[in-house]
N, C-alpha and C. Protein backbone atom coordinates (compact mmCIF):
# COMPACT_ATOMS: atom_id res chain seq x y z
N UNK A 1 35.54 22.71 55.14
CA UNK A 1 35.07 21.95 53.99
C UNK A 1 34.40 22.90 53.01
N UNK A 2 35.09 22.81 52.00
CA UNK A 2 34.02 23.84 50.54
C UNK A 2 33.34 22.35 49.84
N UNK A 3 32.08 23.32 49.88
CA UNK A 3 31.27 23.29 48.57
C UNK A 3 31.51 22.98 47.16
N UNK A 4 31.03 22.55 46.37
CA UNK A 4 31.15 22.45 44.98
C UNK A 4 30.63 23.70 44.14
N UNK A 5 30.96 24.46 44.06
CA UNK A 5 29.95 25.39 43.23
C UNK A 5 29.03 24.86 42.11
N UNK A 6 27.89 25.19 42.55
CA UNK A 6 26.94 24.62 41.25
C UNK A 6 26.98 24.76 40.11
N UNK A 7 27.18 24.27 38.87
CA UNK A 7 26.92 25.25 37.38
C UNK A 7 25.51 25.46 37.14
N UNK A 8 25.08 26.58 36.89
CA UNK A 8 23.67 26.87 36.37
C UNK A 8 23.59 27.19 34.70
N UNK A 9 22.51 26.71 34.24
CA UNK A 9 22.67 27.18 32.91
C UNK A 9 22.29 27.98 32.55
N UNK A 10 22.97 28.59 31.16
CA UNK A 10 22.90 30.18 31.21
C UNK A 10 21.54 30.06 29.92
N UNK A 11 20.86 30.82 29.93
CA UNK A 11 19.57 31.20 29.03
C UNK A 11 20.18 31.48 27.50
N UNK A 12 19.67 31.28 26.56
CA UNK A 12 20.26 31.28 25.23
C UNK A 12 20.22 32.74 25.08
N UNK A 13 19.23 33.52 26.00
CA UNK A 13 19.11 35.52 25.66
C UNK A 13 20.69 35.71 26.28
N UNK A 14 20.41 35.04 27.51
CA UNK A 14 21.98 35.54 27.99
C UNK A 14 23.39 35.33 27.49
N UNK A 15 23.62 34.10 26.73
CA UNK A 15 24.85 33.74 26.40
C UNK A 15 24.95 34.30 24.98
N UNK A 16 23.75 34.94 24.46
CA UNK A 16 23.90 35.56 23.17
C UNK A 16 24.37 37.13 23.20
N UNK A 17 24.52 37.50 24.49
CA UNK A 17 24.76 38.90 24.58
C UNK A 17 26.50 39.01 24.74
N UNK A 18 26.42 40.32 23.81
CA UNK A 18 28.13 40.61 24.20
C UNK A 18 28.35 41.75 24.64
N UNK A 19 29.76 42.32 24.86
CA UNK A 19 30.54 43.67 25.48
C UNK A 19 30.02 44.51 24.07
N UNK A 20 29.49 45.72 24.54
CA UNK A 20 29.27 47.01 23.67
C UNK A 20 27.98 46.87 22.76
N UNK A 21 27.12 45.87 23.38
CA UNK A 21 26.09 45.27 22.58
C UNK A 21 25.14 46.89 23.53
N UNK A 22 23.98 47.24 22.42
CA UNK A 22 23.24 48.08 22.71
C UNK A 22 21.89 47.68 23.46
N UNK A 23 20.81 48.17 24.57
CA UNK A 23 19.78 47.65 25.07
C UNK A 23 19.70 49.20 25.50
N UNK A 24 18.18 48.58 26.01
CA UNK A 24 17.16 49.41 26.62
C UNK A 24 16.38 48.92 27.61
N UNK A 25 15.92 50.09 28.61
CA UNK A 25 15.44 49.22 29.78
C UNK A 25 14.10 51.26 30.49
N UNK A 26 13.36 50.24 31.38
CA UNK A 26 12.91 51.46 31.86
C UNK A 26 12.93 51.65 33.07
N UNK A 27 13.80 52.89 34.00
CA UNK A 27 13.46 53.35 35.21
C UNK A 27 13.30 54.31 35.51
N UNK A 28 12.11 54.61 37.13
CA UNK A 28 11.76 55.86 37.20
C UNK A 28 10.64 56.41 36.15
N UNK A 29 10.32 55.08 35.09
CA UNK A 29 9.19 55.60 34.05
C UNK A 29 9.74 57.07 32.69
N UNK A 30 11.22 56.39 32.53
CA UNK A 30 12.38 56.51 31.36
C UNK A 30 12.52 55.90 31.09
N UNK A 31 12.53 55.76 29.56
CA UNK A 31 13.21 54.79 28.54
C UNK A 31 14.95 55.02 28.62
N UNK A 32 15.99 53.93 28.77
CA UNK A 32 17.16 54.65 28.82
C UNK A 32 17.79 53.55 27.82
N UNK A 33 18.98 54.07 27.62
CA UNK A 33 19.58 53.39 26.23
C UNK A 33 20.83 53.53 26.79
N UNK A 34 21.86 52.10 26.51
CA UNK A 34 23.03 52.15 27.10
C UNK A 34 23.49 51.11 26.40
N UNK A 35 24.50 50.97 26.56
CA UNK A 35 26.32 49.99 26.10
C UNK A 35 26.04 48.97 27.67
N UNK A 36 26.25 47.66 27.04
CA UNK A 36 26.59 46.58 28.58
C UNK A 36 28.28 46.76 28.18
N UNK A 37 28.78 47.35 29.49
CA UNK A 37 30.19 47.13 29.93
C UNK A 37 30.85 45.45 30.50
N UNK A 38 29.33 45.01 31.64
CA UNK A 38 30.00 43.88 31.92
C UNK A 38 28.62 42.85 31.77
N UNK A 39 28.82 41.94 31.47
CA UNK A 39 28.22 40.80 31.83
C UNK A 39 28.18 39.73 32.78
N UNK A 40 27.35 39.78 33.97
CA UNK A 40 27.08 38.95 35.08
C UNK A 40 26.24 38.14 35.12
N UNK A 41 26.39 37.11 35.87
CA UNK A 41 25.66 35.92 36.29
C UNK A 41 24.21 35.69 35.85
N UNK A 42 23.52 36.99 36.51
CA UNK A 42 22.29 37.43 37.10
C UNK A 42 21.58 38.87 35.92
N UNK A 43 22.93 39.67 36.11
CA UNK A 43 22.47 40.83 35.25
C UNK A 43 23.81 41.14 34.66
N UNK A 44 23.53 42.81 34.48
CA UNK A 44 24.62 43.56 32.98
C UNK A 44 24.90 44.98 33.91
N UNK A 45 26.08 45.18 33.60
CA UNK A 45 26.63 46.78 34.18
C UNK A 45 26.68 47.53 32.78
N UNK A 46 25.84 48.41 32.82
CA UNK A 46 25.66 49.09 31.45
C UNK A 46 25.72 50.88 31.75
N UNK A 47 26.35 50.99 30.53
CA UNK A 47 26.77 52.44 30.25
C UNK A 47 25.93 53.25 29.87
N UNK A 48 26.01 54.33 31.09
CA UNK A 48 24.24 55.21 29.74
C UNK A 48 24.87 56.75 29.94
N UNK A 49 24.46 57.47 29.30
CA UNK A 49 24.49 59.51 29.33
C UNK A 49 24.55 59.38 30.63
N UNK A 50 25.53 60.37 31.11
CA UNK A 50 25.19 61.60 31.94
C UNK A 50 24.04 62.06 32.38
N UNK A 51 23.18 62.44 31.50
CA UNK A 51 21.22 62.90 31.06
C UNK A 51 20.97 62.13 31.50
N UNK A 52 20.75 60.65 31.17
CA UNK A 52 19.93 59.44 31.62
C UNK A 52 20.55 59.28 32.69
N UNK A 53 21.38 59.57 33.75
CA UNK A 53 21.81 58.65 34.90
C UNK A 53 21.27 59.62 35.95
N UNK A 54 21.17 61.10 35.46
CA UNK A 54 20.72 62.48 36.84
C UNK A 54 18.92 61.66 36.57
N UNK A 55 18.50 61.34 35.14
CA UNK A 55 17.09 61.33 34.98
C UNK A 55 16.69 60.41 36.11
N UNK A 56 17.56 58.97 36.38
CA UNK A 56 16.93 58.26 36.51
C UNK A 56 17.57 57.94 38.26
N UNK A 57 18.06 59.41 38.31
CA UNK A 57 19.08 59.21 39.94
C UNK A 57 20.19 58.30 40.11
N UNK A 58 20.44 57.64 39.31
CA UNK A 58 22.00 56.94 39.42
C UNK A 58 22.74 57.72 39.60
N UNK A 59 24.05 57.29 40.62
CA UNK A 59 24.96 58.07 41.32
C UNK A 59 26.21 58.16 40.31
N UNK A 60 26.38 57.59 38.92
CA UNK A 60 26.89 57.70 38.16
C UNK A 60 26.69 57.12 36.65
N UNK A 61 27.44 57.33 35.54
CA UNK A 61 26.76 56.63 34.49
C UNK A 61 26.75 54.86 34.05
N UNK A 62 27.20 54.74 35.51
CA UNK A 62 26.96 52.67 35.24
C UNK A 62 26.09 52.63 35.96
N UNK A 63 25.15 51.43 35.38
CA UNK A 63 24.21 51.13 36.40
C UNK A 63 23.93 49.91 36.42
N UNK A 64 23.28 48.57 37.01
CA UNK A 64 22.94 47.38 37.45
C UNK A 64 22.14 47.12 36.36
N UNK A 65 21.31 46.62 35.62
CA UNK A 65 20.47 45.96 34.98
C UNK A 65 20.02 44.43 35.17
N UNK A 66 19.02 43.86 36.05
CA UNK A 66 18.46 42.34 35.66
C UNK A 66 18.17 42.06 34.22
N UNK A 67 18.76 40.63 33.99
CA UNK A 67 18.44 40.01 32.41
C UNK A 67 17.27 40.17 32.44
N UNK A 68 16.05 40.10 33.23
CA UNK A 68 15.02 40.34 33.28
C UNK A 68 14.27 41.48 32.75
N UNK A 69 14.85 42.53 33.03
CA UNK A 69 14.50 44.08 32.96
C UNK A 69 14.74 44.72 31.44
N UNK A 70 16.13 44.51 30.49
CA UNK A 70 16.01 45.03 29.34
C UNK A 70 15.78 44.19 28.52
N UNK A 71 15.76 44.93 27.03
CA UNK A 71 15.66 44.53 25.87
C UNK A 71 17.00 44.82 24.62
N UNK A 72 16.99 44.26 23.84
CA UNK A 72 18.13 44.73 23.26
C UNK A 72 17.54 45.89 22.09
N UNK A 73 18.26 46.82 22.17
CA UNK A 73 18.04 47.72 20.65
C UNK A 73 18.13 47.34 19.22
């Protein structure tokens, strides 16, 4: 037997954001600046430097973001 999947509603910050839209966020106590590639549920897969991803130890230049965590530029 499945479930119904719930609909949740999406926050007016969130449904206002698009692909290649610019933000900022801080980790590791860096300001980093990046491109959202994807938009998820919860959070954003966003594009940052090379520079910003060794700064902030990401294992490459995408990284996770909570809607919670940035701001837009």
């Amino acid at each position: 037997m499945a479930f119904p999947r719930k609909e949740k509603e999406v926050s007016d910050f969130v449904a206002a954001r698009t692909i290649d839209e610019k933000i900022s966020f801080v980790r590791n106590d860096h300001e980093v600046h990046g491109t959202i590639y994807k938009i998820l549920e919860n959070s954003v897969i966003v594009q940052i430097s090379a520079k910003d991803a060794e700064l902030i130890g990401a294992a490459s230049n995408m990284t996770v973001v909570s809607h919670k965590n940035y701001s837009i530029s």
